[in-house]
C-alpha atoms as a PDB file:
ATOM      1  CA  UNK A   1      77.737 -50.395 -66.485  1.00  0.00           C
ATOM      2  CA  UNK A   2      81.364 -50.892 -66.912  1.00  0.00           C
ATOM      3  CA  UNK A   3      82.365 -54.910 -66.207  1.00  0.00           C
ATOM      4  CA  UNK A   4      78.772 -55.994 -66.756  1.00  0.00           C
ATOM      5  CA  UNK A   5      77.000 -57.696 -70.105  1.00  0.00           C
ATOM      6  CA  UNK A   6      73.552 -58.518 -70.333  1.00  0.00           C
ATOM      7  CA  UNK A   7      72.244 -62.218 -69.262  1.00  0.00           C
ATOM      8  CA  UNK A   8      69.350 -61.843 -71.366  1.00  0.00           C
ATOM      9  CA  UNK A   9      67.411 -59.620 -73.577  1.00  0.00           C
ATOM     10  CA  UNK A  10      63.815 -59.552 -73.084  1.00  0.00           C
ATOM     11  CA  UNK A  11      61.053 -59.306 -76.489  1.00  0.00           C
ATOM     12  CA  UNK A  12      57.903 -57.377 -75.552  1.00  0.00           C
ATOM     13  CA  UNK A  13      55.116 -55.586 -77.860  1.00  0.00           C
ATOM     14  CA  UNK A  14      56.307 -52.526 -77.520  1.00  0.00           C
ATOM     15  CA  UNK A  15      59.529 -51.602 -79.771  1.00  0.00           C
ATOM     16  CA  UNK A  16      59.200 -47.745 -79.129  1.00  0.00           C
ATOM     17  CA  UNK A  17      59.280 -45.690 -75.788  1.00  0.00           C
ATOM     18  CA  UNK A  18      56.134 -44.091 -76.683  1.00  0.00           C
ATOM     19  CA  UNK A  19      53.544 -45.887 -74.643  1.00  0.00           C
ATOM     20  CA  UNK A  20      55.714 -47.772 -71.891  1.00  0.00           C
ATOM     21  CA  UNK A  21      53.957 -47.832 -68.768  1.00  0.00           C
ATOM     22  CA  UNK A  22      55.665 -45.615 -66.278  1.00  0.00           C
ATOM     23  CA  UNK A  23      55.199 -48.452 -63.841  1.00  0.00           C
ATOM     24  CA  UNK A  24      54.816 -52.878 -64.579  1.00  0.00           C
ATOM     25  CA  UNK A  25      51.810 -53.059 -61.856  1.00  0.00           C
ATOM     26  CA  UNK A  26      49.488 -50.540 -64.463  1.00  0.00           C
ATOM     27  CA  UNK A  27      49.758 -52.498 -67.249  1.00  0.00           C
ATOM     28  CA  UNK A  28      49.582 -56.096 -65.887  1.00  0.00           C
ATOM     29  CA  UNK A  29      48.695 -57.907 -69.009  1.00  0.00           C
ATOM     30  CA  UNK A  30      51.740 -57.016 -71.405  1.00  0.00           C
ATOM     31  CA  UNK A  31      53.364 -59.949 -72.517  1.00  0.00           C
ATOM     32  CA  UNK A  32      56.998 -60.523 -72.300  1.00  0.00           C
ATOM     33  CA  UNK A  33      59.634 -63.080 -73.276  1.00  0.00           C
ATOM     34  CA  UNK A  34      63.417 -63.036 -71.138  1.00  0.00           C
ATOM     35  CA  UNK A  35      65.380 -65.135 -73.832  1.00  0.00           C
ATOM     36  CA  UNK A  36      69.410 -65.261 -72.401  1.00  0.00           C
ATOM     37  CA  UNK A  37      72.589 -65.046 -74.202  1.00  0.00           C
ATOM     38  CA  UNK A  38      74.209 -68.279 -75.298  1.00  0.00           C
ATOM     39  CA  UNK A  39      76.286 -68.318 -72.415  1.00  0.00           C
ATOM     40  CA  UNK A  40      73.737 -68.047 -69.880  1.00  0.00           C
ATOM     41  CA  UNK A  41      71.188 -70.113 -71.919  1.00  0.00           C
ATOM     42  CA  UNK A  42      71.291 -73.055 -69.003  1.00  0.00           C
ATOM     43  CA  UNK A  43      68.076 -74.756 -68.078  1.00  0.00           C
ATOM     44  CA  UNK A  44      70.227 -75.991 -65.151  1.00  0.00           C
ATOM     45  CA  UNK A  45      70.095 -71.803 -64.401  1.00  0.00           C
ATOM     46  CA  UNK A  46      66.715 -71.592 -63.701  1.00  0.00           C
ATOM     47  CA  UNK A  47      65.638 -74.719 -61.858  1.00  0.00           C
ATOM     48  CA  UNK A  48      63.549 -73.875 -59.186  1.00  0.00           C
ATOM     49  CA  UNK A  49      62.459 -70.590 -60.712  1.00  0.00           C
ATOM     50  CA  UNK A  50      59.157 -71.658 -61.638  1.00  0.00           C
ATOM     51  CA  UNK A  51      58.095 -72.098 -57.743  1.00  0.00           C
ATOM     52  CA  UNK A  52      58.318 -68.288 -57.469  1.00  0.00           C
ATOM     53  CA  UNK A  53      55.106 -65.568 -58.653  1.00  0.00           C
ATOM     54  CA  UNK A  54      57.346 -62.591 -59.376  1.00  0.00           C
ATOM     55  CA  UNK A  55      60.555 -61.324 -60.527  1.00  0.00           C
ATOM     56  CA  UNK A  56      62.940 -58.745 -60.378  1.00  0.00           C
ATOM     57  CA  UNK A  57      64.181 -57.577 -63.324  1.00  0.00           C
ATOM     58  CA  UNK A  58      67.725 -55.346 -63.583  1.00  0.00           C
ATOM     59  CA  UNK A  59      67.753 -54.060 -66.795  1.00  0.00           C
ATOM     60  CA  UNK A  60      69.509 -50.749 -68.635  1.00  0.00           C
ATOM     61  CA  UNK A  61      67.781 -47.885 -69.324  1.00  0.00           C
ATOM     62  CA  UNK A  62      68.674 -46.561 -73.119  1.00  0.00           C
ATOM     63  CA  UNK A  63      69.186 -42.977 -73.661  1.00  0.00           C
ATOM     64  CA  UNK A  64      67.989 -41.959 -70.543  1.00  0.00           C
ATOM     65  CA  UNK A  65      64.526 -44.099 -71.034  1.00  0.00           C
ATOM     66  CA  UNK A  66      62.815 -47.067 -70.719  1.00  0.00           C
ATOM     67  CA  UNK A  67      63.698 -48.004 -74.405  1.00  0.00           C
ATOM     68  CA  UNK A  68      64.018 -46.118 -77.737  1.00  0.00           C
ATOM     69  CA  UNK A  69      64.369 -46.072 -81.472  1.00  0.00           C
ATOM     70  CA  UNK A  70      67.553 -46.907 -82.855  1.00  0.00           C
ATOM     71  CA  UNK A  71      68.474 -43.327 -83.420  1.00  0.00           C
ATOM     72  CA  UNK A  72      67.792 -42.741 -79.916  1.00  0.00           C
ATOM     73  CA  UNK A  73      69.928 -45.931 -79.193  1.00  0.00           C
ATOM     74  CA  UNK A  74      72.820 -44.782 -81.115  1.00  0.00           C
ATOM     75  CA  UNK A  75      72.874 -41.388 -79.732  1.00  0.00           C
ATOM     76  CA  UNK A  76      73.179 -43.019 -76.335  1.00  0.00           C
ATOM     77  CA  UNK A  77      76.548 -44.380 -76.889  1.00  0.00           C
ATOM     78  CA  UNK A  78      77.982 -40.439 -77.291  1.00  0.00           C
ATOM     79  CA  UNK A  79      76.063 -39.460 -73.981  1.00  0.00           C
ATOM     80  CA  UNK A  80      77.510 -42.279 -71.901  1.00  0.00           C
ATOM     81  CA  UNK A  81      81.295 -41.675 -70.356  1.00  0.00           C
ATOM     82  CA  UNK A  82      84.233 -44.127 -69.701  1.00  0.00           C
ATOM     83  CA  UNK A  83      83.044 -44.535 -66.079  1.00  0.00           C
ATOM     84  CA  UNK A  84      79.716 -45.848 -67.792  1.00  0.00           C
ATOM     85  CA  UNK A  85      77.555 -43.187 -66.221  1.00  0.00           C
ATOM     86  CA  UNK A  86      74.328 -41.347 -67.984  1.00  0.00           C
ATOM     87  CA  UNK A  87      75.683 -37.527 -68.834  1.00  0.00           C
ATOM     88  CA  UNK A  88      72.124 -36.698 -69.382  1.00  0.00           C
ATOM     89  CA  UNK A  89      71.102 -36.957 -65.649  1.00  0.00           C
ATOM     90  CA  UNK A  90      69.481 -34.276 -63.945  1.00  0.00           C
ATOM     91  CA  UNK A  91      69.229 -33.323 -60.392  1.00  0.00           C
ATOM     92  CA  UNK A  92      65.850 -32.738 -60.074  1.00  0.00           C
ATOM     93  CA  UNK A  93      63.111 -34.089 -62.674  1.00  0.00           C
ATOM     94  CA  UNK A  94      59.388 -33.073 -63.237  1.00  0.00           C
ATOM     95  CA  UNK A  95      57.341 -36.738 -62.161  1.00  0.00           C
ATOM     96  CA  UNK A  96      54.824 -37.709 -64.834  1.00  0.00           C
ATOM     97  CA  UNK A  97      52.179 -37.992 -61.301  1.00  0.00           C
ATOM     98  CA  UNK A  98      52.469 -34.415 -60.695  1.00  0.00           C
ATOM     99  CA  UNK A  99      51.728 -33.708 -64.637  1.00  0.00           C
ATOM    100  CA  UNK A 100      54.839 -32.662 -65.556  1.00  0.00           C
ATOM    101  CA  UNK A 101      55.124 -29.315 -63.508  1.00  0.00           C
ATOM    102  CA  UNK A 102      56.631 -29.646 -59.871  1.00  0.00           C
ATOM    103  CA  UNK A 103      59.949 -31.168 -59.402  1.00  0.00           C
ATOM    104  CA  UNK A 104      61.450 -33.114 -56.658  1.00  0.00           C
ATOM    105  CA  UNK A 105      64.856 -35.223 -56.324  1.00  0.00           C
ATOM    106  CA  UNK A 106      65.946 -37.444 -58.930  1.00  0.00           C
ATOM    107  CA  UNK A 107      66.505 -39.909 -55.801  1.00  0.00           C
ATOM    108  CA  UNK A 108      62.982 -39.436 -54.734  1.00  0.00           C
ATOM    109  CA  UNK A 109      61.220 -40.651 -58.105  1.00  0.00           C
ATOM    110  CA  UNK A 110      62.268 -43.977 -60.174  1.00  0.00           C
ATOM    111  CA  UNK A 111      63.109 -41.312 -63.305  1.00  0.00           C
ATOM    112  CA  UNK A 112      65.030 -42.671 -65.974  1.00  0.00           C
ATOM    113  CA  UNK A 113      67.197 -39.853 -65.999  1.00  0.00           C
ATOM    114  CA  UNK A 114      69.881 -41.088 -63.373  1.00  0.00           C
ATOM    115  CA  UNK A 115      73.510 -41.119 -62.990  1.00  0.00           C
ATOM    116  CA  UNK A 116      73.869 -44.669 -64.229  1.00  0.00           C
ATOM    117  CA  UNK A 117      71.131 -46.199 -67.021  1.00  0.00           C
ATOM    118  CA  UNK A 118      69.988 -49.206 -64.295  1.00  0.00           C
ATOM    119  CA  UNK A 119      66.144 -49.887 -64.038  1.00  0.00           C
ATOM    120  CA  UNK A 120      64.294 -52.205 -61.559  1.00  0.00           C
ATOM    121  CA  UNK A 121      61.188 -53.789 -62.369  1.00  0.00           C
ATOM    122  CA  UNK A 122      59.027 -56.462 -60.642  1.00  0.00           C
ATOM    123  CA  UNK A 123      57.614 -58.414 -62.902  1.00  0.00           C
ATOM    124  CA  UNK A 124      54.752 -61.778 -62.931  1.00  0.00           C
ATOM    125  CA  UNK A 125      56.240 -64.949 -63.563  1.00  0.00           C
ATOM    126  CA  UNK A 126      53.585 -66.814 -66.221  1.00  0.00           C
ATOM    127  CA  UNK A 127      56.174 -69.774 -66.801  1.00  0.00           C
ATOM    128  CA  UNK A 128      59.562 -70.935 -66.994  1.00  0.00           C
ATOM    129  CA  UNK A 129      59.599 -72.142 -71.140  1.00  0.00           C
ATOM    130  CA  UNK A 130      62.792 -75.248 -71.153  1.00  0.00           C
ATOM    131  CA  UNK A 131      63.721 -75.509 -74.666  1.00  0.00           C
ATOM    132  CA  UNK A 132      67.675 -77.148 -76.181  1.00  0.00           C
ATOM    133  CA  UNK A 133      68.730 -73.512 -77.145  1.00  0.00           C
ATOM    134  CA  UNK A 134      68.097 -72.829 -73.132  1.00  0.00           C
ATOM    135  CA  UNK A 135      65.287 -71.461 -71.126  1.00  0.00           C
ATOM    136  CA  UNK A 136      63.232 -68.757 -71.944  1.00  0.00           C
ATOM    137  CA  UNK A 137      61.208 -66.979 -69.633  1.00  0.00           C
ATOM    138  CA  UNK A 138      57.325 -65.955 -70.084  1.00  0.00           C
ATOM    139  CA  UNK A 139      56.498 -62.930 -67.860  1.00  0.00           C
ATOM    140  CA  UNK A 140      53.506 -60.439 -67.198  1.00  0.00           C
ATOM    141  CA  UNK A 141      53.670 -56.461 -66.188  1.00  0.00           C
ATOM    142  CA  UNK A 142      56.828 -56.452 -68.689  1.00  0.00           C
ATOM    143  CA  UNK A 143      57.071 -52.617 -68.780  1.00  0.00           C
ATOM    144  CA  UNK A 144      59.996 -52.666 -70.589  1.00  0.00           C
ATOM    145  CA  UNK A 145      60.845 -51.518 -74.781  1.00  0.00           C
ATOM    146  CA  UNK A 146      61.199 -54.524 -76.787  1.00  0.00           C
ATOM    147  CA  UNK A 147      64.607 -55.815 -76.780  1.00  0.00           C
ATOM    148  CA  UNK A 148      65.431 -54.176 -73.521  1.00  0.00           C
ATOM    149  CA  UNK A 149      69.289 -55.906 -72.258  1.00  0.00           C
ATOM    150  CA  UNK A 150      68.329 -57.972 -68.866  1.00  0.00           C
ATOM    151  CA  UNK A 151      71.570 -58.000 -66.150  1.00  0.00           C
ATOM    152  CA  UNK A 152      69.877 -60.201 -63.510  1.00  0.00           C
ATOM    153  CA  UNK A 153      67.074 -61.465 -62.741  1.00  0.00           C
ATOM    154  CA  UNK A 154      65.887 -62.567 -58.659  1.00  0.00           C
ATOM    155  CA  UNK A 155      62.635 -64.076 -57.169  1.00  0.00           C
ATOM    156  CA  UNK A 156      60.625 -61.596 -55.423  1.00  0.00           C
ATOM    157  CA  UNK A 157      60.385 -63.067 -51.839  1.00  0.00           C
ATOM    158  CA  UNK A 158      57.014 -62.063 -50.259  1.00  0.00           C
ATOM    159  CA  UNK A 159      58.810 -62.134 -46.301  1.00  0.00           C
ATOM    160  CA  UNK A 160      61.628 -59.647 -47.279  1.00  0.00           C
ATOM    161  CA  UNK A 161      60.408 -57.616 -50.115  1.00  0.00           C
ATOM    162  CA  UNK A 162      56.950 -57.119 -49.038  1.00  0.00           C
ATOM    163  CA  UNK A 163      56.913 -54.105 -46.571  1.00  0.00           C
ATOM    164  CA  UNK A 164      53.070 -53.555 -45.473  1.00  0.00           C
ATOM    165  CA  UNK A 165      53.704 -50.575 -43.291  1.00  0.00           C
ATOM    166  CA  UNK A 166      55.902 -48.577 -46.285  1.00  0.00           C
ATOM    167  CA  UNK A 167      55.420 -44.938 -46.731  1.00  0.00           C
ATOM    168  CA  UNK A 168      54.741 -43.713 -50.231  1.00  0.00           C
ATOM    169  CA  UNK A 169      55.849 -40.258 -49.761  1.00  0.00           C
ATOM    170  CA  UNK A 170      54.919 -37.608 -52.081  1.00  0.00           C
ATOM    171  CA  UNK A 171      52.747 -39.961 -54.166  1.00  0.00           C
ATOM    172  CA  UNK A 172      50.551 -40.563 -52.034  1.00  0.00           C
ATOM    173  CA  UNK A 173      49.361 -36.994 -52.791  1.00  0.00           C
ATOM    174  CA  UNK A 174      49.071 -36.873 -56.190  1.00  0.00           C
ATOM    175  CA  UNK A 175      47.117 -39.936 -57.273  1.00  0.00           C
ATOM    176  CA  UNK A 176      47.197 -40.852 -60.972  1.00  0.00           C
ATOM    177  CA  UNK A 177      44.598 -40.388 -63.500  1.00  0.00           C
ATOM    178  CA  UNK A 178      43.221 -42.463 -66.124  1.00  0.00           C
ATOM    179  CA  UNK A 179      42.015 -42.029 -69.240  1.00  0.00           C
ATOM    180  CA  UNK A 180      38.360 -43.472 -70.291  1.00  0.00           C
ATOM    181  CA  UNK A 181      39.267 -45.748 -73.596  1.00  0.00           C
ATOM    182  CA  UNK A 182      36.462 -45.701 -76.577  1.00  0.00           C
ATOM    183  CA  UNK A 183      37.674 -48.843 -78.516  1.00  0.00           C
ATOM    184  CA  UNK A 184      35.087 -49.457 -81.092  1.00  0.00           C
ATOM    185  CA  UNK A 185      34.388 -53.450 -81.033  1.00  0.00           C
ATOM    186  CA  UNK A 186      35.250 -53.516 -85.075  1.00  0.00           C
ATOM    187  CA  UNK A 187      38.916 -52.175 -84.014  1.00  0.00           C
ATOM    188  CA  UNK A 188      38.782 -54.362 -80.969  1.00  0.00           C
ATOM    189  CA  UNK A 189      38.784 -57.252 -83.368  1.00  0.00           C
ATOM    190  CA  UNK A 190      41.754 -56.316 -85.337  1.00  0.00           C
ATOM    191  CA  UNK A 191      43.972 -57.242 -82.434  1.00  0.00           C
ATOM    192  CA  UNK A 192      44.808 -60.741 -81.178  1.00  0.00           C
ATOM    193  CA  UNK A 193      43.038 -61.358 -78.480  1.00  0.00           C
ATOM    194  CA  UNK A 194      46.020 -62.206 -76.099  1.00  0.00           C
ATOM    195  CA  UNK A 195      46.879 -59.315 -76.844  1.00  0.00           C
ATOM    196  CA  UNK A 196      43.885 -56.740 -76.195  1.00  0.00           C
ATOM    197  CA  UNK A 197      43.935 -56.344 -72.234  1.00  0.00           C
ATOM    198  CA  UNK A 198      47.657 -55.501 -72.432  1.00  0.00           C
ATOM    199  CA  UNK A 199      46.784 -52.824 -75.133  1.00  0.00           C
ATOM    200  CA  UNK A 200      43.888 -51.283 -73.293  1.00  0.00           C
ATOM    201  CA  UNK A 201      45.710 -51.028 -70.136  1.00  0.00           C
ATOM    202  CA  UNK A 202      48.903 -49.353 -72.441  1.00  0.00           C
ATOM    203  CA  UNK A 203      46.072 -46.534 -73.451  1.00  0.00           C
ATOM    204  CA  UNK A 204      44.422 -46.216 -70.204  1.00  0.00           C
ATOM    205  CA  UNK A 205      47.444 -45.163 -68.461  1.00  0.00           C
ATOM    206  CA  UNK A 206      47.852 -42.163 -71.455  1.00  0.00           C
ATOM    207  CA  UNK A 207      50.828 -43.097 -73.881  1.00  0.00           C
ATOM    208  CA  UNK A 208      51.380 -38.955 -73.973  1.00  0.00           C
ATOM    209  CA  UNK A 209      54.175 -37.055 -72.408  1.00  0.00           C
ATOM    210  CA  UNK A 210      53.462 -35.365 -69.043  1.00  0.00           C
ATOM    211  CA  UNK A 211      51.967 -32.275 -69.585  1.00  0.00           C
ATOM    212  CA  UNK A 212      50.832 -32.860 -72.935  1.00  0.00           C
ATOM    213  CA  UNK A 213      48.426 -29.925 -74.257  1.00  0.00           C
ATOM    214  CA  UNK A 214      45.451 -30.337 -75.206  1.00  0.00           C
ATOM    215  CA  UNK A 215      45.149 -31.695 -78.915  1.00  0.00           C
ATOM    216  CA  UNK A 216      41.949 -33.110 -79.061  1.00  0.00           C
ATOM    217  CA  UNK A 217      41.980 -33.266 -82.841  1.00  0.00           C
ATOM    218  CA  UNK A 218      45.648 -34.734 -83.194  1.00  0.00           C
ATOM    219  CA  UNK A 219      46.094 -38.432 -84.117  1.00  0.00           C
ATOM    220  CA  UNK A 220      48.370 -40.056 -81.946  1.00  0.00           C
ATOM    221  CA  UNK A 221      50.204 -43.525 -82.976  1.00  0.00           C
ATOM    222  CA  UNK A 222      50.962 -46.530 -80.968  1.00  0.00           C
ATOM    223  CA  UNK A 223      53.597 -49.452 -82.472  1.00  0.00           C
ATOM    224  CA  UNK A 224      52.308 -52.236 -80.614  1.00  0.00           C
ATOM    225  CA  UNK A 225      52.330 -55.522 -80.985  1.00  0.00           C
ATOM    226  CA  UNK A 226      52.941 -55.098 -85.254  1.00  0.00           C
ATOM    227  CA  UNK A 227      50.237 -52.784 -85.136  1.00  0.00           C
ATOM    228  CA  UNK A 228      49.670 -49.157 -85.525  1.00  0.00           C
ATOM    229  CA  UNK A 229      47.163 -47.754 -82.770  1.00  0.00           C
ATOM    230  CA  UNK A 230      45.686 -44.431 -84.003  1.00  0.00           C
ATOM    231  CA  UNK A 231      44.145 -42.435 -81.688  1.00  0.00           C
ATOM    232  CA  UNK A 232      42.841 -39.242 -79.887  1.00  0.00           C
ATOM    233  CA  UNK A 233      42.407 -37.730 -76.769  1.00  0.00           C
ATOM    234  CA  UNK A 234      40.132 -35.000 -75.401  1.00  0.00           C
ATOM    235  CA  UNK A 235      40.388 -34.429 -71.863  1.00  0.00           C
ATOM    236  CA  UNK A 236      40.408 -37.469 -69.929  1.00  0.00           C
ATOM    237  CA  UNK A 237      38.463 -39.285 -72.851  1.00  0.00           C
ATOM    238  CA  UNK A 238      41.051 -41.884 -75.409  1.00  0.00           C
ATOM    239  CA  UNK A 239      39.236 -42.662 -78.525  1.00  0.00           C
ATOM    240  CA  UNK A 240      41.207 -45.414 -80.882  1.00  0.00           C
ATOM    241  CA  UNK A 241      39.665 -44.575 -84.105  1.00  0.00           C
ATOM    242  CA  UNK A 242      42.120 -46.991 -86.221  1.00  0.00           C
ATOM    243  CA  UNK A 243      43.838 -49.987 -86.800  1.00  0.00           C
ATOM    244  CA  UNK A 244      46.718 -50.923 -88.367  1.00  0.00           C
ATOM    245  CA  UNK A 245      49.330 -53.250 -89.341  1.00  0.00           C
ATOM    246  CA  UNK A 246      52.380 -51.802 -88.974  1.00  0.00           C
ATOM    247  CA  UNK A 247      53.939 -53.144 -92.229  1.00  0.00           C
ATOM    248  CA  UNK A 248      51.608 -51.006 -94.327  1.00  0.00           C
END
């Protein structure tokens, strides 16, 4: 991304990889906030935004992901070269839709893994926040790691980005699979409200990597939101079975 610096960085409830929706549309109640750099923080910037339903979002891929911890972060910066390109891209990937087993070309799939760390992402607009430290920007379907650097941002326009007679290509074979969620209503409770469709739709759309064996006795953990999900999964059935905060 050589000659380019982030506009913005955008605060979400998820600070970890683990559990990012692979795409914005399946999770369409996760809360996000697009808060810009001082030198982009103009409210004169974003007039006539708020006339618009959806975004685009160009953002940067970290380590080869949709976000990270800050080990993974830091190990980035040794995998990128002077040109600014990812050296952990890869030809052909394995596609989280076809479980993790067939591969096709990296430029057929929206894989993280790609010669340069750029990700697209269409998100809701839920309103345009004007504030004397700038505007920041309130958004829904934010499938993006807490923190995630923003390098533009453009209104989705319904006339040229809306193509009704679009292929889907190999997709449209291998339709995706959701998990049933158990979420006991005493757990349910432990979570803001605001935040419980977002979290539910996080789970539904399985948090494990592709191909994932089958553990139906190991505890998996969520960070979302300042909370620790625990939970299991046994064939296509999630059970949450705690919740914490994630201070403990």
């Amino acid at each position: 991304m050589t000659g380019m610096e982030p506009i913005a960085h955008i605060h979400t409830d998820l600070p970890q990889k683990f559990g990012i929706p692979r795409n914005s549309f399946l999770a369409p109640h996760l809360q996000g906030r697009i808060v810009f750099e001082p030198e982009f923080a103009s409210n004169a910037a974003v007039e006539g935004l708020d006339s618009f339903s959806y975004l685009w979002l160009l953002w940067r891929f970290e380590n080869g992901t949709p976000g990270g911890t800050a080990e993974d972060i830091a190990a980035d910066a040794k995998s990128q070269d002077r040109s600014g390109t990812n050296a952990k891209w890869s030809k052909t990937v394995r596609p989280p839709r076809l479980g993790g087993a067939e591969r096709v070309g990296v430029f057929a799939t929206r894989s993280p893994f790609r010669p340069n760390p750029i990700g697209l992402t269409c998100v809701k607009l839920d309103r345009v926040e004007l504030t004397d430290d700038g505007p920041i920007i309130h958004v829904l379907g934010a499938d993006l790691r807490d923190g995630t650097p923003i390098y533009d941002i453009k209104p989705y326009i319904p006339f040229a980005d809306c193509h009704p007679d679009a292929t889907g290509g190999w997709i449209e074979d291998a339709p995706w699979q959701e998990l049933d969620v158990e979420f006991p209503q005493a757990l349910q409770d432990m979570v803001p409200p605001a935040k419980l469709p977002g979290l539910v739709e996080v789970l539904r759309q399985d948090p494990r990597r592709a191909g994932s064996k089958h553990e139906p006795n190991r505890i998996y953990h969520l960070a979302y939101a300042g909370l620790d999900i625990s939970f299991t999964v046994d064939e296509t059935q999630l059970t949450v079975v705690a919740v914490n905060d994630a201070r403990d």
